[in-house]
C-alpha atoms as a PDB file:
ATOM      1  CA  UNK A   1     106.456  82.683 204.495  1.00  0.00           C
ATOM      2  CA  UNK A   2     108.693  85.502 204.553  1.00  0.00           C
ATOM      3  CA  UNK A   3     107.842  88.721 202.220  1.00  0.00           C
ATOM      4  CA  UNK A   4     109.922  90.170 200.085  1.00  0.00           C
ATOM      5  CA  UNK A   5     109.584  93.295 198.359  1.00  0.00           C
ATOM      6  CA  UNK A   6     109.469  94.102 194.616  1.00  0.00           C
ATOM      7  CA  UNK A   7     112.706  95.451 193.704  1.00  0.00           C
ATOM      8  CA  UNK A   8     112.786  97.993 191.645  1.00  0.00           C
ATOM      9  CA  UNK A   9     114.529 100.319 189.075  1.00  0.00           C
ATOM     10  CA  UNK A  10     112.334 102.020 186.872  1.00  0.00           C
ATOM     11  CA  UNK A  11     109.668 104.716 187.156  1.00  0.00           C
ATOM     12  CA  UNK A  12     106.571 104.385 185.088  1.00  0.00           C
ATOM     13  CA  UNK A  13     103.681 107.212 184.247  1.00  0.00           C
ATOM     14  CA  UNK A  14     100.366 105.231 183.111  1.00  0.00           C
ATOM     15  CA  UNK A  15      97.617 105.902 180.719  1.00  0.00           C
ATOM     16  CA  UNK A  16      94.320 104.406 180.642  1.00  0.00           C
ATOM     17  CA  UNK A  17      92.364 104.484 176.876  1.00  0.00           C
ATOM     18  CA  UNK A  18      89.379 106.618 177.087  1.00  0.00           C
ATOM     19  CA  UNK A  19      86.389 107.305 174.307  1.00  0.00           C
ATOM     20  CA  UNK A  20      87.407 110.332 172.450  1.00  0.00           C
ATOM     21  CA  UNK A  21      84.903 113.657 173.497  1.00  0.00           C
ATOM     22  CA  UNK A  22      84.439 115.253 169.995  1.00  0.00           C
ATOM     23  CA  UNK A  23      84.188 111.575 167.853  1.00  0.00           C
ATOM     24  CA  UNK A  24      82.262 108.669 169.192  1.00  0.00           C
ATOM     25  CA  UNK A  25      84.361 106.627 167.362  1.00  0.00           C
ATOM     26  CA  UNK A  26      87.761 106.997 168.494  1.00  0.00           C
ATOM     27  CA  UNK A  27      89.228 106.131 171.299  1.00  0.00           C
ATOM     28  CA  UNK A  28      93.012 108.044 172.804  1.00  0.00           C
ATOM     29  CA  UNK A  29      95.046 107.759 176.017  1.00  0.00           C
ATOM     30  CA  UNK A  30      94.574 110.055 178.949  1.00  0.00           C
ATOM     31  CA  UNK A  31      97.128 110.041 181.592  1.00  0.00           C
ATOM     32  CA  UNK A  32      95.741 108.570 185.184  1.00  0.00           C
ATOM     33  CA  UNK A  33      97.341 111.967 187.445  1.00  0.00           C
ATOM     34  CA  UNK A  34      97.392 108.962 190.530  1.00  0.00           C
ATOM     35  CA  UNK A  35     100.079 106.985 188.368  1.00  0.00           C
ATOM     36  CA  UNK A  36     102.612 109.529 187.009  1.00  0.00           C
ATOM     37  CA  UNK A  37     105.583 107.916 189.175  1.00  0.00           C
ATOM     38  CA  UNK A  38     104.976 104.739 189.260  1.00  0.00           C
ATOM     39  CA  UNK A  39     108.174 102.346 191.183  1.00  0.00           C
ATOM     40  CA  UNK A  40     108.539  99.419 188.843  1.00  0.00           C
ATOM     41  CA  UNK A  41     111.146  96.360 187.441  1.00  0.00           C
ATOM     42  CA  UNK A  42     110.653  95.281 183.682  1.00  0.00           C
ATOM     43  CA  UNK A  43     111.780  92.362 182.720  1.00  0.00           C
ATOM     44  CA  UNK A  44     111.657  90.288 179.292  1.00  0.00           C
ATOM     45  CA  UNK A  45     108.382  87.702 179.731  1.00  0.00           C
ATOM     46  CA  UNK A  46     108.679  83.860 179.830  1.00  0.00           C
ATOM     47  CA  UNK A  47     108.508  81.541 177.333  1.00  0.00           C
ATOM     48  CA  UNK A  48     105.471  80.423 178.839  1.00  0.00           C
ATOM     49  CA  UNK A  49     103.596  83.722 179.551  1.00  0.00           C
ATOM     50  CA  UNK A  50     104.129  84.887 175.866  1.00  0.00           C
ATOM     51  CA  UNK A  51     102.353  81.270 174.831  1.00  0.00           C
ATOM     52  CA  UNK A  52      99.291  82.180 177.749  1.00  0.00           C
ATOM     53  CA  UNK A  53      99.511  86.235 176.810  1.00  0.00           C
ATOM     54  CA  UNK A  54     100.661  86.777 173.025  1.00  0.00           C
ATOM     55  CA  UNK A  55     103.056  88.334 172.080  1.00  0.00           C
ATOM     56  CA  UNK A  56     106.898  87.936 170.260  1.00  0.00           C
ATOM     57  CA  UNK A  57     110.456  87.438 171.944  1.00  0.00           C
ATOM     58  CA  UNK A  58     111.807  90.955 172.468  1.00  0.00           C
ATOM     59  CA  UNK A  59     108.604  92.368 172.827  1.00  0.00           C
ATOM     60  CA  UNK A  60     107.284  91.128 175.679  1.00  0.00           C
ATOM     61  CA  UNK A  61     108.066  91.911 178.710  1.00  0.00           C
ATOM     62  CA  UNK A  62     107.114  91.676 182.805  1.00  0.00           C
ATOM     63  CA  UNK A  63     106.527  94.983 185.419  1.00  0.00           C
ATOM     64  CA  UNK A  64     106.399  94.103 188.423  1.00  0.00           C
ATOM     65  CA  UNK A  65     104.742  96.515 190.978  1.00  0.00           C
ATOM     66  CA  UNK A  66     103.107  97.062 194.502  1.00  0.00           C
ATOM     67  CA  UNK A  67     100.704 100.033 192.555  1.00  0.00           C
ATOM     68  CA  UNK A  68      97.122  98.884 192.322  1.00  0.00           C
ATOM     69  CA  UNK A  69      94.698 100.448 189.343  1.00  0.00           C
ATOM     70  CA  UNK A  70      96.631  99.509 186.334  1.00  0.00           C
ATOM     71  CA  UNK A  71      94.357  97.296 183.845  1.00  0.00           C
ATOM     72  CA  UNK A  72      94.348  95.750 180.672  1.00  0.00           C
ATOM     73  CA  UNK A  73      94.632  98.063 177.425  1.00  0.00           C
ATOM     74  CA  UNK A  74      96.280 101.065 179.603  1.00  0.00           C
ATOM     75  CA  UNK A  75      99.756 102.104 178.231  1.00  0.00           C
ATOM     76  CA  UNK A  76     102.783 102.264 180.179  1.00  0.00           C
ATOM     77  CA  UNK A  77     105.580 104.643 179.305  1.00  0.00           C
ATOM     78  CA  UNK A  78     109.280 104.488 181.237  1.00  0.00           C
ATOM     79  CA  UNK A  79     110.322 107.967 182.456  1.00  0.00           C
ATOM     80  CA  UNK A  80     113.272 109.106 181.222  1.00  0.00           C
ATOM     81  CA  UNK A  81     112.883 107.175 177.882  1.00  0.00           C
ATOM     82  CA  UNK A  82     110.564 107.066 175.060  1.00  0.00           C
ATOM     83  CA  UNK A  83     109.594 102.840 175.816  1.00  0.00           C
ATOM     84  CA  UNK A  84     106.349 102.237 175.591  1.00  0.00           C
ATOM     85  CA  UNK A  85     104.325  99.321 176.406  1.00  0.00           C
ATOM     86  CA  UNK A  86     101.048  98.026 176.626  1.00  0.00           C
ATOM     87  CA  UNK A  87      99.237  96.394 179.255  1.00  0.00           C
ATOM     88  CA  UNK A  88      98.485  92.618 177.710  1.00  0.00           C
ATOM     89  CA  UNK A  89      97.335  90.636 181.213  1.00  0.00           C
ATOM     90  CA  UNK A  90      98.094  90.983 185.339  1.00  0.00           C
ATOM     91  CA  UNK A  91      98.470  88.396 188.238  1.00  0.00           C
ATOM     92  CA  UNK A  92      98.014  89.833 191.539  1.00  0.00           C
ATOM     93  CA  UNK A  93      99.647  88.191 194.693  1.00  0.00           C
ATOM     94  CA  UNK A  94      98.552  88.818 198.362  1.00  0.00           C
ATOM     95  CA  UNK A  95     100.822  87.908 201.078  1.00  0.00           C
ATOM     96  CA  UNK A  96      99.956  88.015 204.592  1.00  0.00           C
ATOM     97  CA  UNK A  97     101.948  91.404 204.862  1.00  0.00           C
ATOM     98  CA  UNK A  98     101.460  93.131 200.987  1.00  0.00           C
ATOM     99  CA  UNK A  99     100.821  92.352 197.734  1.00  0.00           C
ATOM    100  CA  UNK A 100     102.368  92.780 194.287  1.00  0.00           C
ATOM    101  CA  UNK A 101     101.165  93.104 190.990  1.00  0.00           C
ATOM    102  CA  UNK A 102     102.374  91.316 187.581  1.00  0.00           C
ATOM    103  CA  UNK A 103     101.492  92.817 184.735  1.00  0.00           C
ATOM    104  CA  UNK A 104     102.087  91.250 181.479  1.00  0.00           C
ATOM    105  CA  UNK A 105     103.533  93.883 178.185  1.00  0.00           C
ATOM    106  CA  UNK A 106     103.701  94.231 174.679  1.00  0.00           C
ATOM    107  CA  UNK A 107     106.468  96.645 173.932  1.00  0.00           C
ATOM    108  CA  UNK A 108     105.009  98.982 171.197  1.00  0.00           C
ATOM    109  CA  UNK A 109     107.821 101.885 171.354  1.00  0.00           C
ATOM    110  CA  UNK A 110     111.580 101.063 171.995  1.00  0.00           C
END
């Protein structure tokens, strides 16, 4: 099996949700300084994964990646733009030679 890798046209910086210092009861995005310029594609989701994931037509979408430490919850913003997404599900596939990283989105910002 040959390998072929992610293609990509996007950069991406990431934010993981962290409990709030001064009230124990919120919670707020930090930015992850490892995952500022992320290389990504987006693409609108499958019928099927929006069925498995949630989510609406036009709202959810696909990034694919090579980038490892992005989970569930985090929030993904496109540079250049003011999209927003957040992170709904991944799939993870190793190959003999890499891996890649599918990470299912719920567009929350256009």
């Amino acid at each position: 099996m040959l390998f072929a890798p992610v293609l990509t046209d996007k950069y991406v910086s990431v934010e993981h949700l962290e409990p709030d210092n001064n009230n124990a009861n919120k919670e707020g995005y930090i930015s992850d300084i490892g995952l500022l310029h992320v290389a990504v594609n987006i693409q609108p989701t499958s019928p099927e994964m929006i069925e498995l994931y949630g989510g609406s037509y036009g709202k959810a979408h696909t990034m694919f990646t090579t980038a490892s430490g992005i989970i569930e919850t985090d929030r993904v913003t496109v540079s250049g733009t003011t999209e927003k997404y957040i992170v709904k599900g991944k799939q993870i596939f190793n190959y003999q030679v890499g891996q890649h990283s599918e990470y299912y989105l719920e567009l929350v910002m256009p």
